[in-house]
N, C-alpha and C. Protein backbone atom coordinates (compact mmCIF):
# COMPACT_ATOMS: atom_id res chain seq x y z
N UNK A 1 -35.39 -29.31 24.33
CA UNK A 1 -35.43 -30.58 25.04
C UNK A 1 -36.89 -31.04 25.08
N UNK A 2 -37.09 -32.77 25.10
CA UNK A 2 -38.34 -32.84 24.72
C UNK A 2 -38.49 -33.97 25.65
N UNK A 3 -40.37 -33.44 26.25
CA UNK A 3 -40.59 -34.13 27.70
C UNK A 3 -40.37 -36.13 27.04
N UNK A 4 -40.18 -36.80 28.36
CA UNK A 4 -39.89 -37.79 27.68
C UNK A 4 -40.84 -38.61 28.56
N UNK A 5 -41.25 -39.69 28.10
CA UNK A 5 -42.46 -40.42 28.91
C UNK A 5 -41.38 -41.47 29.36
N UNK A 6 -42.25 -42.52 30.38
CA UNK A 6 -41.87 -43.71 30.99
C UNK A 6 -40.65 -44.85 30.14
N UNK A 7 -41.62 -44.85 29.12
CA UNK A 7 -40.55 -45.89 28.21
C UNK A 7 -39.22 -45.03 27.71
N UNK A 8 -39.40 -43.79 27.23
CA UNK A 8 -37.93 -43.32 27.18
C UNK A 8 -37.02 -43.13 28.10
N UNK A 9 -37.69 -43.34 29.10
CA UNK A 9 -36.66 -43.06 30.20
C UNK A 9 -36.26 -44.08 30.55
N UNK A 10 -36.35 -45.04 30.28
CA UNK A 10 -36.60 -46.90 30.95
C UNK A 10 -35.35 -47.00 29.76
N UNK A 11 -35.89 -47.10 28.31
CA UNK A 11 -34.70 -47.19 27.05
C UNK A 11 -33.60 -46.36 27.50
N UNK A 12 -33.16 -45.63 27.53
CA UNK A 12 -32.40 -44.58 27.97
C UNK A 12 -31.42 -45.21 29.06
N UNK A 13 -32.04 -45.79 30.07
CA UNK A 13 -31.26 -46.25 31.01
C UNK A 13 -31.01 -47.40 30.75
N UNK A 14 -31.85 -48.26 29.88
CA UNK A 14 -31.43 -49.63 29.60
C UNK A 14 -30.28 -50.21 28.09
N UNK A 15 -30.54 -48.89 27.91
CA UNK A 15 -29.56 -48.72 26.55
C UNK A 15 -28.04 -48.43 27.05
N UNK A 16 -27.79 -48.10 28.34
CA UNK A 16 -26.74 -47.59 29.21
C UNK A 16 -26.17 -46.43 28.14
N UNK A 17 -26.81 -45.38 28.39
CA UNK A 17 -26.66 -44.37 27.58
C UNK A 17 -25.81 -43.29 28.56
N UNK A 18 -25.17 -42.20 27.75
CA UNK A 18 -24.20 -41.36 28.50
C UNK A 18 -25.30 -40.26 28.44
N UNK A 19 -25.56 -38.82 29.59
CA UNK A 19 -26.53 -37.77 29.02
C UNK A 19 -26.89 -37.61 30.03
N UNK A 20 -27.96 -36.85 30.21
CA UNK A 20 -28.62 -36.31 31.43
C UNK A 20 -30.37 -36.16 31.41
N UNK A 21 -30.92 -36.55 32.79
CA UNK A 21 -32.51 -36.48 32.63
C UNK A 21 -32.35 -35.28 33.21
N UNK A 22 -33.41 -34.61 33.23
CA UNK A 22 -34.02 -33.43 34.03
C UNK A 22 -35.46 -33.48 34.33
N UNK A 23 -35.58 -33.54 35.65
CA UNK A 23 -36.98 -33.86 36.20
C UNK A 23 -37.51 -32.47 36.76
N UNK A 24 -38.45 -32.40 36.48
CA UNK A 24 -39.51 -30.54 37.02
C UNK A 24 -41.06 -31.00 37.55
N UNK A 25 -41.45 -30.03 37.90
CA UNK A 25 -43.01 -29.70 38.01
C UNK A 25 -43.35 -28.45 37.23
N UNK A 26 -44.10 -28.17 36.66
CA UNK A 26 -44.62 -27.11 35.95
C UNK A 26 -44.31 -26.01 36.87
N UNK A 27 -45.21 -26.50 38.46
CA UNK A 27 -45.85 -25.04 39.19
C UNK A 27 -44.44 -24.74 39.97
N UNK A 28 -43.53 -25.31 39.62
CA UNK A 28 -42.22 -24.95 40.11
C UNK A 28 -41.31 -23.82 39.85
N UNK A 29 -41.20 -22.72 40.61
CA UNK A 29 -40.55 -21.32 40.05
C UNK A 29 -39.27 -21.98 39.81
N UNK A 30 -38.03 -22.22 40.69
CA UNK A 30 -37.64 -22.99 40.20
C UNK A 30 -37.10 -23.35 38.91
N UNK A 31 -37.64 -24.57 39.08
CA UNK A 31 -37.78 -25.20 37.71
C UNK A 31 -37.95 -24.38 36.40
N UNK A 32 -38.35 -23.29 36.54
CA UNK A 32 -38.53 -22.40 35.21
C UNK A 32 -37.67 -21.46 35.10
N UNK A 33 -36.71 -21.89 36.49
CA UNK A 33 -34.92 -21.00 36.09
C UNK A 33 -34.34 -21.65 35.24
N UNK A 34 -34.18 -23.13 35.74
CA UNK A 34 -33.67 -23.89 35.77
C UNK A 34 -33.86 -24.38 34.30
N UNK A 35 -35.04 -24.55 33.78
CA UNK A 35 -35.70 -25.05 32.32
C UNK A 35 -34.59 -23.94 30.84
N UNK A 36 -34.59 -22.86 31.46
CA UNK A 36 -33.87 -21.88 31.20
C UNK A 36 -32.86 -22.01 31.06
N UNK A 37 -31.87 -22.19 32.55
CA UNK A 37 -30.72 -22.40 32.04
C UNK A 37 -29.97 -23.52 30.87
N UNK A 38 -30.67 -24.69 31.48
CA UNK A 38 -30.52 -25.99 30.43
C UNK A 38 -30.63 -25.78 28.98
N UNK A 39 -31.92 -25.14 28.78
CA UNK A 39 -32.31 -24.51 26.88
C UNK A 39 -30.83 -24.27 26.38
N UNK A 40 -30.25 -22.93 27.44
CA UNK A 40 -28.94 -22.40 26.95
C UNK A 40 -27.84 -23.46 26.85
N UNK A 41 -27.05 -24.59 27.79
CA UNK A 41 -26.78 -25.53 27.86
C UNK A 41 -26.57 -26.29 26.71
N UNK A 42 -28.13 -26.56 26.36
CA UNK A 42 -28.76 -27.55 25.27
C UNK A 42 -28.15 -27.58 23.89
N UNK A 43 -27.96 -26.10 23.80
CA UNK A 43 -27.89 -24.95 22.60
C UNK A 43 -25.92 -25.68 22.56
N UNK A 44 -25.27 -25.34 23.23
CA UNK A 44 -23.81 -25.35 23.19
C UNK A 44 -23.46 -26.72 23.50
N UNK A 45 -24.43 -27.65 23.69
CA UNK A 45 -23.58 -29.17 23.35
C UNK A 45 -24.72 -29.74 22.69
N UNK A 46 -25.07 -29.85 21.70
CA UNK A 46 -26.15 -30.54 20.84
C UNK A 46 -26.43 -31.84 21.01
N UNK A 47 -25.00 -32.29 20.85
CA UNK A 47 -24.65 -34.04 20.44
C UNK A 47 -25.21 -34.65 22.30
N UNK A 48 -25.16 -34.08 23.09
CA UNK A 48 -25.29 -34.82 24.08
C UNK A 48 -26.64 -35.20 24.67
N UNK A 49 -26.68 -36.37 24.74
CA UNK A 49 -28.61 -36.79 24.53
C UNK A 49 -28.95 -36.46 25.93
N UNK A 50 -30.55 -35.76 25.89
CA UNK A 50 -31.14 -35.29 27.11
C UNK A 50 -32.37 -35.39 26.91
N UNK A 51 -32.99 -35.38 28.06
CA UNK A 51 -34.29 -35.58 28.24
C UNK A 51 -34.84 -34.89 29.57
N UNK A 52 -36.23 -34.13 28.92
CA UNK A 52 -36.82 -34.12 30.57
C UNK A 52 -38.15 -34.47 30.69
N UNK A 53 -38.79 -34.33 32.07
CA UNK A 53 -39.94 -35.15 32.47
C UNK A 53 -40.58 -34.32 33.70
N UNK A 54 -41.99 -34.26 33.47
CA UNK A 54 -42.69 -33.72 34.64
C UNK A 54 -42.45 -35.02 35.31
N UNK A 55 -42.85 -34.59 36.94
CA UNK A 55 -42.67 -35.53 37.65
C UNK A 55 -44.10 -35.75 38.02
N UNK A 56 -44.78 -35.04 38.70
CA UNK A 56 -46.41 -34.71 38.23
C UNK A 56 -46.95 -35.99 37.61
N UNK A 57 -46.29 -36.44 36.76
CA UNK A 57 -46.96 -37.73 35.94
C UNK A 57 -46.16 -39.07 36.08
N UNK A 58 -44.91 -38.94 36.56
CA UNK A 58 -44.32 -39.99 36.62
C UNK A 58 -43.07 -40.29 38.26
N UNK A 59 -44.53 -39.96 39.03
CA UNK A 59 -43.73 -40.49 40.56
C UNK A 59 -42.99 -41.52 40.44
N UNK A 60 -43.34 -42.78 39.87
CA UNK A 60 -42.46 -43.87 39.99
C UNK A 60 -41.21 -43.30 39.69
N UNK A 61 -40.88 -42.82 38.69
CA UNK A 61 -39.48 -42.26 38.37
C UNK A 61 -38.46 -41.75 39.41
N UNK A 62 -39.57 -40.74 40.28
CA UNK A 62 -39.08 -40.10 41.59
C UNK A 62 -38.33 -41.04 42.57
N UNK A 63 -39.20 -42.11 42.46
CA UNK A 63 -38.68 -43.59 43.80
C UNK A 63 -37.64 -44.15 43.13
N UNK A 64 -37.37 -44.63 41.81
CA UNK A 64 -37.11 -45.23 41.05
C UNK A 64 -35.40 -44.32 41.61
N UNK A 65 -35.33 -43.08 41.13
CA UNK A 65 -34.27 -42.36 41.05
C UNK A 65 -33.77 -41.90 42.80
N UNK A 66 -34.49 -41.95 43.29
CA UNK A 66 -34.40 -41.31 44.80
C UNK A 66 -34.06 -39.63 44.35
N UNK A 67 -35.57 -39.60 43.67
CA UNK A 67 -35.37 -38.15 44.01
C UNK A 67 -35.88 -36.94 45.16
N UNK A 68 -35.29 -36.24 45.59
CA UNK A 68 -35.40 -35.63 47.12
C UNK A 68 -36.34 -34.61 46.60
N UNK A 69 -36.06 -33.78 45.51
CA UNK A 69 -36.66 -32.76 45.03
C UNK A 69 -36.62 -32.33 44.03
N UNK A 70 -37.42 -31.40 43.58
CA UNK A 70 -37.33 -30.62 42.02
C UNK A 70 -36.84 -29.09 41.63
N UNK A 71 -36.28 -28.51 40.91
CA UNK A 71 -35.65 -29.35 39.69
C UNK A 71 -34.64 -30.04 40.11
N UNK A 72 -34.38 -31.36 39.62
CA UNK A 72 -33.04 -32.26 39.48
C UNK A 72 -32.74 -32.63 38.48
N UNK A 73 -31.09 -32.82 37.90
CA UNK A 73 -30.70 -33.20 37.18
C UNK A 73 -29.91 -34.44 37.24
N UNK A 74 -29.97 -35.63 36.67
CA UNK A 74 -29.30 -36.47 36.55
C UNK A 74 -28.55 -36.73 35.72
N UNK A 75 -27.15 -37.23 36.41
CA UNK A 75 -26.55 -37.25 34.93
C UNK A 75 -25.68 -38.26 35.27
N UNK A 76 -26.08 -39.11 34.02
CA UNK A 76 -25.79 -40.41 33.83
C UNK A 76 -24.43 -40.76 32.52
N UNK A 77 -23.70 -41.37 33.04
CA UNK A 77 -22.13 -42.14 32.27
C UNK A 77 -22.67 -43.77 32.35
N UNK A 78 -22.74 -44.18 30.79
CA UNK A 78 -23.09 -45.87 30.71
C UNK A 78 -24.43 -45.99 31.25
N UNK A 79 -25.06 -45.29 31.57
CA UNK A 79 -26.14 -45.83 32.03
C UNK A 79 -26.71 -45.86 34.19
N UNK A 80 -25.30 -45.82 34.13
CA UNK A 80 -25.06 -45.57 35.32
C UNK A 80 -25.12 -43.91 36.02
N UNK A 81 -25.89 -43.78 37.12
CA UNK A 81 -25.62 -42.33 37.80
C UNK A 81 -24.44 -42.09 38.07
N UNK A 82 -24.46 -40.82 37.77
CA UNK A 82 -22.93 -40.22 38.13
C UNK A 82 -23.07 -39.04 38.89
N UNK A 83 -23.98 -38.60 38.82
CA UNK A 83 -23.90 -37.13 40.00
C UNK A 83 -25.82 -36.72 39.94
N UNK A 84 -26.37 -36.25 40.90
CA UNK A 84 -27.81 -35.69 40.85
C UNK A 84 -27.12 -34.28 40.78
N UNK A 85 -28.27 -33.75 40.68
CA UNK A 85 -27.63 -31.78 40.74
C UNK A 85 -29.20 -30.85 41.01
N UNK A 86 -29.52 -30.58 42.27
CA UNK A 86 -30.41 -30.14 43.09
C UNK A 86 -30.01 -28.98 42.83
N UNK A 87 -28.88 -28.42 42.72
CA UNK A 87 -28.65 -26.49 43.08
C UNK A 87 -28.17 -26.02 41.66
N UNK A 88 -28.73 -26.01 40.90
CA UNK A 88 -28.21 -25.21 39.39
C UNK A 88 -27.38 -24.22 39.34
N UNK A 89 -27.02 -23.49 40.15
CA UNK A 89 -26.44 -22.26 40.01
C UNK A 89 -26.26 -21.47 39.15
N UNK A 90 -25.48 -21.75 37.81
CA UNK A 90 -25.54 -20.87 36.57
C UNK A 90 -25.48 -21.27 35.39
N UNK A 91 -25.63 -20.68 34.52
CA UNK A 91 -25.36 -21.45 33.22
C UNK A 91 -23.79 -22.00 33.10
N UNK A 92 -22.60 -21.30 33.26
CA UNK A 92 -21.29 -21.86 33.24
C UNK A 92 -21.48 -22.90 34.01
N UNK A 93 -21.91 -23.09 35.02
CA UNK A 93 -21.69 -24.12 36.10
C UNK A 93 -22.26 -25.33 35.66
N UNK A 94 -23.40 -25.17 34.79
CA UNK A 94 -23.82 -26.61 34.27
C UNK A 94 -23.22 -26.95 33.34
N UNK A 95 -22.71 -26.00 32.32
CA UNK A 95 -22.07 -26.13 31.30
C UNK A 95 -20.85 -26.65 31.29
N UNK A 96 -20.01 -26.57 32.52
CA UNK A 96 -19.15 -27.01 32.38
C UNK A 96 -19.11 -28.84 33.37
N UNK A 97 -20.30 -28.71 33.93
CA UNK A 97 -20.22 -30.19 34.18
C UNK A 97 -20.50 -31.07 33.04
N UNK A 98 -21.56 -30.47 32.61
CA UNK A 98 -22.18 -31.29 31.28
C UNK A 98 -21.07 -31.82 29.87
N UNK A 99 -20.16 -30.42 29.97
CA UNK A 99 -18.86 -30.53 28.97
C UNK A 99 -18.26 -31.50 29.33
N UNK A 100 -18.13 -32.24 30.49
CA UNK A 100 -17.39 -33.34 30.69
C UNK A 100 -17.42 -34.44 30.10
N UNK A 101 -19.19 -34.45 30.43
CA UNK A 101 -19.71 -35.41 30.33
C UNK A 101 -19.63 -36.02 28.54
N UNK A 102 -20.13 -34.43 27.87
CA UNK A 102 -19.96 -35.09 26.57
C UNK A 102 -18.22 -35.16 26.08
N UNK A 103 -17.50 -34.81 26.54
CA UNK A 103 -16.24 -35.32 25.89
C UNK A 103 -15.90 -36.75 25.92
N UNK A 104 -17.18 -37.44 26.91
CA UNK A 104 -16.86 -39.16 27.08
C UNK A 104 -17.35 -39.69 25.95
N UNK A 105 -18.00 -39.00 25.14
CA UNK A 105 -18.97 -39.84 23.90
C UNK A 105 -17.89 -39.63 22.71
């Protein structure tokens, strides 16, 4: 997955695209479960477009999204939010939300 700056994330949502952002901080333990689990994720649905983003560099995004905290996942149908996801729990557990998601494409 590859960090995505301001304008991809702006296209992305203005393209009303189906997929998911993932927002981190580096110094986030966290986040480096979490970076983890997604890789694996990533690996078993290819086709489904993703992106992630320090937040570190792009607060507006944070306001923009109402994000509470890090890591979060967003995951977006049309362009539209469809669920945030603050508690990762496991790899099945994302995997199988995410599977949803791409059977809409």
């Amino acid at each position: 997955m590859e960090d995505w700056s301001k304008t991809d994330i702006e296209a992305f949502s203005e393209e009303k695209q189906t997929g998911y952002l993932y927002f981190y901080t580096p110094m986030c333990g966290t986040c480096q479960v979490a970076s983890k689990m997604l890789s694996v994720v990533e690996q078993l649905l290819p086709d489904l477009p993703s992106g992630k983003a320090d937040l570190n560099y792009l607060p507006e995004m944070a306001e923009r999204f109402e994000i509470e905290s890090v890591p979060c996942l967003i995951v977006f149908s049309d362009g539209e939010i469809q669920e945030k996801i603050y508690a990762f729990q496991s790899v099945p557990y994302l995997f199988e939300k995410l599977k949803e998601l791409s059977e809409q494409l």
